[in-house]
C-alpha atoms as a PDB file:
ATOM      1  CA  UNK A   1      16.740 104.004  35.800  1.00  0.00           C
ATOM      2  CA  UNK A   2      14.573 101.670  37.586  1.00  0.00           C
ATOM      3  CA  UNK A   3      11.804  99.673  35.957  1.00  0.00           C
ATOM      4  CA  UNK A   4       8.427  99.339  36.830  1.00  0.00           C
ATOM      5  CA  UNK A   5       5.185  96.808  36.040  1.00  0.00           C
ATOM      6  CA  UNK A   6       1.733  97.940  36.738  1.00  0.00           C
ATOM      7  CA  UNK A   7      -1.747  96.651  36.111  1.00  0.00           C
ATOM      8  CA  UNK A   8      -5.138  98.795  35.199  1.00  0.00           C
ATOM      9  CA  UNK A   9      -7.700  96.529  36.838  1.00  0.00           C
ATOM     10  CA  UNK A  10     -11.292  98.454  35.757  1.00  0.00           C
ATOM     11  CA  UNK A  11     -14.010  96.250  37.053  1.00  0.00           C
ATOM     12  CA  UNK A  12     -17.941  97.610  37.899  1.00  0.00           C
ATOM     13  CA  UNK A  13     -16.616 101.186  36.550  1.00  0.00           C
ATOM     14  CA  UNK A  14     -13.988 101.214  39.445  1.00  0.00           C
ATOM     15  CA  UNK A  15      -9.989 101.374  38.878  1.00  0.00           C
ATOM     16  CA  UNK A  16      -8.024  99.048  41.533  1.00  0.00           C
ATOM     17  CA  UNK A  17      -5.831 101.468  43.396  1.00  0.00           C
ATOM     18  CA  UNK A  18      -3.255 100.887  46.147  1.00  0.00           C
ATOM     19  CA  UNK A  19      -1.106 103.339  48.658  1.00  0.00           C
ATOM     20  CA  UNK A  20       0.887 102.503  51.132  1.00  0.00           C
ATOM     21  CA  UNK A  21      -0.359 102.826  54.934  1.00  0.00           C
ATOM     22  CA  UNK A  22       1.736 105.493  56.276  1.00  0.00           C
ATOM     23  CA  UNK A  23       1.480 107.616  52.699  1.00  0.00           C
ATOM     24  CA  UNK A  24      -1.372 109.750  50.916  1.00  0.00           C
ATOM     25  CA  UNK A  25      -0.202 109.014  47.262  1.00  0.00           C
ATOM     26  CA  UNK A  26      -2.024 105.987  45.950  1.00  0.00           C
ATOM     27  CA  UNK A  27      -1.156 104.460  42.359  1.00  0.00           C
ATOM     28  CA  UNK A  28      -1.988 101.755  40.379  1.00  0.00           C
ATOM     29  CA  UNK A  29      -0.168  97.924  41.683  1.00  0.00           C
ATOM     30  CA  UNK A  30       2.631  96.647  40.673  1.00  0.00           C
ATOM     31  CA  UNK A  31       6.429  97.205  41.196  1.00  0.00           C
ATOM     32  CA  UNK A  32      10.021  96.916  40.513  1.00  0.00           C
ATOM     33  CA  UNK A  33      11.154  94.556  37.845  1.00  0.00           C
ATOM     34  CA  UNK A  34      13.516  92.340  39.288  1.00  0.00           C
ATOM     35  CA  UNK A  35      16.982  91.365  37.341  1.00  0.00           C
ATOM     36  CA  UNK A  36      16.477  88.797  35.064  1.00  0.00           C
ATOM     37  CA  UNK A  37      12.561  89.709  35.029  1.00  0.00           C
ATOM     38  CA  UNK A  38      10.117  90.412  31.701  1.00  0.00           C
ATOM     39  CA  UNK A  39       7.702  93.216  33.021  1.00  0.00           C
ATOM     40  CA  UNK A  40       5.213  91.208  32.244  1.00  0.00           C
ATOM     41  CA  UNK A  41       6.176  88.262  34.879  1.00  0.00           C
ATOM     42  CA  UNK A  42       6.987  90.947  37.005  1.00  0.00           C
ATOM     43  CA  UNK A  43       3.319  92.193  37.069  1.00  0.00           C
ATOM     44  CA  UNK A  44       2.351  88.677  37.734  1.00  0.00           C
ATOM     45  CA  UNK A  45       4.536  88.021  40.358  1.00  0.00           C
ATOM     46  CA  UNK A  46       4.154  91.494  42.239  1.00  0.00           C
ATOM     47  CA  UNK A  47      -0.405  90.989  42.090  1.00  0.00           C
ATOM     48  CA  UNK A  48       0.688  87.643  43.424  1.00  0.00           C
ATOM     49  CA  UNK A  49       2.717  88.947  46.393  1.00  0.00           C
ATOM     50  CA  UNK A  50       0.932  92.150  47.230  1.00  0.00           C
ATOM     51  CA  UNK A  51      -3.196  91.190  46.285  1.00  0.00           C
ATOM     52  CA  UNK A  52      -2.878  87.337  46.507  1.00  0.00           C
ATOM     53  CA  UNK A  53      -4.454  87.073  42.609  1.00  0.00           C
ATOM     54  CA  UNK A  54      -3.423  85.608  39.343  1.00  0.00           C
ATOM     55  CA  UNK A  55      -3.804  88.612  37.119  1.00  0.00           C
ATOM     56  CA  UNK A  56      -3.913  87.771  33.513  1.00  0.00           C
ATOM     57  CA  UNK A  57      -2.185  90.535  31.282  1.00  0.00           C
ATOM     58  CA  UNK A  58      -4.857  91.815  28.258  1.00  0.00           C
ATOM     59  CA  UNK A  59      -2.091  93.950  26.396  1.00  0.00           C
ATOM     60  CA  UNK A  60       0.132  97.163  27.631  1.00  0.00           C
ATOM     61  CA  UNK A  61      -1.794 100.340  27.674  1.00  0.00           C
ATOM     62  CA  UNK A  62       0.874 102.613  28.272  1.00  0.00           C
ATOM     63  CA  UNK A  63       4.791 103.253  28.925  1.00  0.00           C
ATOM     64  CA  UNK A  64       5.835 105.948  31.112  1.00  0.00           C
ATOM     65  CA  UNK A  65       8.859 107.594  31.113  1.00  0.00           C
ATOM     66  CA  UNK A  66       8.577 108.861  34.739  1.00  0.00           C
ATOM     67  CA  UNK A  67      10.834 111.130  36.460  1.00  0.00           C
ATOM     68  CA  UNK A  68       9.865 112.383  40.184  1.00  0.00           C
ATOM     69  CA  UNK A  69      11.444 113.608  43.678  1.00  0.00           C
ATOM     70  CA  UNK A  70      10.540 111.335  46.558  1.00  0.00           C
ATOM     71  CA  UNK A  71      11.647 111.423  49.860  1.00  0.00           C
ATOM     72  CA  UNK A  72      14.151 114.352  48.227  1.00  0.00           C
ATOM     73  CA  UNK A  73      15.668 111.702  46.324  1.00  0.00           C
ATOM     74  CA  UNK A  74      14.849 112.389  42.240  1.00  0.00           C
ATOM     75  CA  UNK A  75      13.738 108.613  40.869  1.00  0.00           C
ATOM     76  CA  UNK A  76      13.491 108.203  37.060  1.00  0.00           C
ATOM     77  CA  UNK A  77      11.777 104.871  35.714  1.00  0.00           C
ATOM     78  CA  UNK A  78      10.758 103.431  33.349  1.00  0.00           C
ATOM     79  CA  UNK A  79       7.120 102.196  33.941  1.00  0.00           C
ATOM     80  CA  UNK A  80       5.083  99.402  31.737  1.00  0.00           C
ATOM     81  CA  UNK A  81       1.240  99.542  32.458  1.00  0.00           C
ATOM     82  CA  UNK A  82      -0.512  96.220  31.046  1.00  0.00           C
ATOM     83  CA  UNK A  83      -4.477  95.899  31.105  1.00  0.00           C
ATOM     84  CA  UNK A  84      -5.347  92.930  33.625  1.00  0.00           C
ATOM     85  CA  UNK A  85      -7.975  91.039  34.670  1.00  0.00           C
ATOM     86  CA  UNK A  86      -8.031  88.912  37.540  1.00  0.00           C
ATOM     87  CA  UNK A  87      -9.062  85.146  37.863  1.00  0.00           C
ATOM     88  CA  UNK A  88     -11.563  84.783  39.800  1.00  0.00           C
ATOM     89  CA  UNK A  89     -11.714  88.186  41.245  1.00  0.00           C
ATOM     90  CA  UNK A  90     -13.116  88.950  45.019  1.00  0.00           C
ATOM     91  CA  UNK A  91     -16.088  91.024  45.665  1.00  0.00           C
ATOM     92  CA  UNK A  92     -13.233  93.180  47.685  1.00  0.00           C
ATOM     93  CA  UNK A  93      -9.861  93.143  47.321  1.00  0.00           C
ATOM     94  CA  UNK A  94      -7.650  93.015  49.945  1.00  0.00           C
ATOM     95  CA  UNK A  95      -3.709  93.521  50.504  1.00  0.00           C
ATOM     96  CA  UNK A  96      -1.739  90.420  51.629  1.00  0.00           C
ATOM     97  CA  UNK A  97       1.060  93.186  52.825  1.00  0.00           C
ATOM     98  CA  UNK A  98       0.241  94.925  56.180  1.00  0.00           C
ATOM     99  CA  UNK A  99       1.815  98.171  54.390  1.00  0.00           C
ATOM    100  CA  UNK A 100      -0.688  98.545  51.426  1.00  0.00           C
ATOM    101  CA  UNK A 101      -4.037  99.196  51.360  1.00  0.00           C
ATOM    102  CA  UNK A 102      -6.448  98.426  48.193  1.00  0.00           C
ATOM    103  CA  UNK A 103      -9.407  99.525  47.051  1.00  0.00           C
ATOM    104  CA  UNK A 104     -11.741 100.203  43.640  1.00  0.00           C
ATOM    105  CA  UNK A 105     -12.600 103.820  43.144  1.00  0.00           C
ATOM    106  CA  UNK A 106     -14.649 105.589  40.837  1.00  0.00           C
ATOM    107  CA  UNK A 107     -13.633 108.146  38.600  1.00  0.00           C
ATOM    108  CA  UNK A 108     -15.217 110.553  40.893  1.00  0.00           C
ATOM    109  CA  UNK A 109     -13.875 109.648  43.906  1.00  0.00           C
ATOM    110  CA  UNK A 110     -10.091 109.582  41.926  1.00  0.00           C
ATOM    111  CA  UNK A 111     -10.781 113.495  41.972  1.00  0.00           C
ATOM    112  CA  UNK A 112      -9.789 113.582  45.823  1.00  0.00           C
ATOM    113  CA  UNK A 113      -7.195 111.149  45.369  1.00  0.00           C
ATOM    114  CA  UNK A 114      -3.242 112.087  45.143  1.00  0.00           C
ATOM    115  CA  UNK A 115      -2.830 109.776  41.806  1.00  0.00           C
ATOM    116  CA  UNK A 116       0.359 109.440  40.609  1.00  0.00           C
ATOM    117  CA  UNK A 117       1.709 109.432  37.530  1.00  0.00           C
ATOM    118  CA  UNK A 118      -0.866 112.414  37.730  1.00  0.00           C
ATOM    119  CA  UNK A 119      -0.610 111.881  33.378  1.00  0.00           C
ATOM    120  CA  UNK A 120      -2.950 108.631  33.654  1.00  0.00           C
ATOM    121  CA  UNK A 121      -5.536 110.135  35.836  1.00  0.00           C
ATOM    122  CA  UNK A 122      -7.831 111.217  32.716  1.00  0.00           C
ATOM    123  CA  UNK A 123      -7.030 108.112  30.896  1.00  0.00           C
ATOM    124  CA  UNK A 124      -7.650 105.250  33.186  1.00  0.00           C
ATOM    125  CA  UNK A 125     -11.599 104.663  32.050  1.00  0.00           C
ATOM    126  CA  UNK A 126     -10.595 105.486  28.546  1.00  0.00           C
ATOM    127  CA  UNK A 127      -7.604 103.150  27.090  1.00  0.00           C
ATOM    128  CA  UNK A 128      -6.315 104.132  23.958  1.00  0.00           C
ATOM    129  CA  UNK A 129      -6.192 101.541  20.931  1.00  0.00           C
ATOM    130  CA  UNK A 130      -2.450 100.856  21.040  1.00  0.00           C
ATOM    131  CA  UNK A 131      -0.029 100.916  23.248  1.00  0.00           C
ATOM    132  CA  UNK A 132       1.052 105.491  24.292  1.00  0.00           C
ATOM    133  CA  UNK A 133       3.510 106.385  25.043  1.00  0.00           C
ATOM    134  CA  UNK A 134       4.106 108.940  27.770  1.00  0.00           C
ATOM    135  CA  UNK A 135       6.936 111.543  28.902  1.00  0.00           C
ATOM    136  CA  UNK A 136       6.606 112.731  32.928  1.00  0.00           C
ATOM    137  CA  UNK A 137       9.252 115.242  34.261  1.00  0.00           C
END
């Protein structure tokens, strides 16, 4: 089982999304806990590599127990979602990897979006009071 950090970034009514370039399915940032690694300085590391910004961890909003087929290959992890905000955050945020793209998007516009874990679509404007969580298979 691999484990995973992300961070729900909700500024101006938008969530902070990323995909990568050559894929459709975009998700929320973050990534693989390294060995060694708390989740939490994993998230901090990973917004630091892939958006260039300090993110500053509010409290975990969910854990996912995620398992999925991707590229035929069934992955099962184990995912930590923190709320962040983001010193000194940029009018537009913008990938330091070539590979990822980033944007905000509105709850409407998430309605055309392949979101995964699909399970946090309806609760990304709505947090709940302590930490959920969440079975995916």
């Amino acid at each position: 089982m691999q484990a995973r950090a992300c961070g729900v970034l909700v500024q101006d009514s938008k969530v902070l999304l990323q995909r990568k370039c050559h894929e459709a399915i975009s998700a929320l940032p973050g990534g693989k806990v390294e060995a060694g690694e708390t989740t939490e300085a994993a998230l901090v590391r990973e917004w630091r590599e892939e958006l260039g910004c300090e993110a500053v961890i509010i409290r975990t909003l969910w854990i996912v127990d995620n398992s999925f087929v991707h590229d035929g290959y069934v992955i099962r992890q184990a995912e930590t979602y923190f709320e962040v905000v983001v010193k000194d955050a940029p009018d537009a945020f913008v990938a330091k990897d070539a590979n990822l793209v980033v944007r905000l998007f509105s709850i409407a516009e998430m309605a055309e979006l392949d979101f995964r874990p699909q399970i946090l679509r309806d609760r990304l404007f709505v947090f709940p009071r302590e930490t959920a969580h969440l079975q995916v298979s």
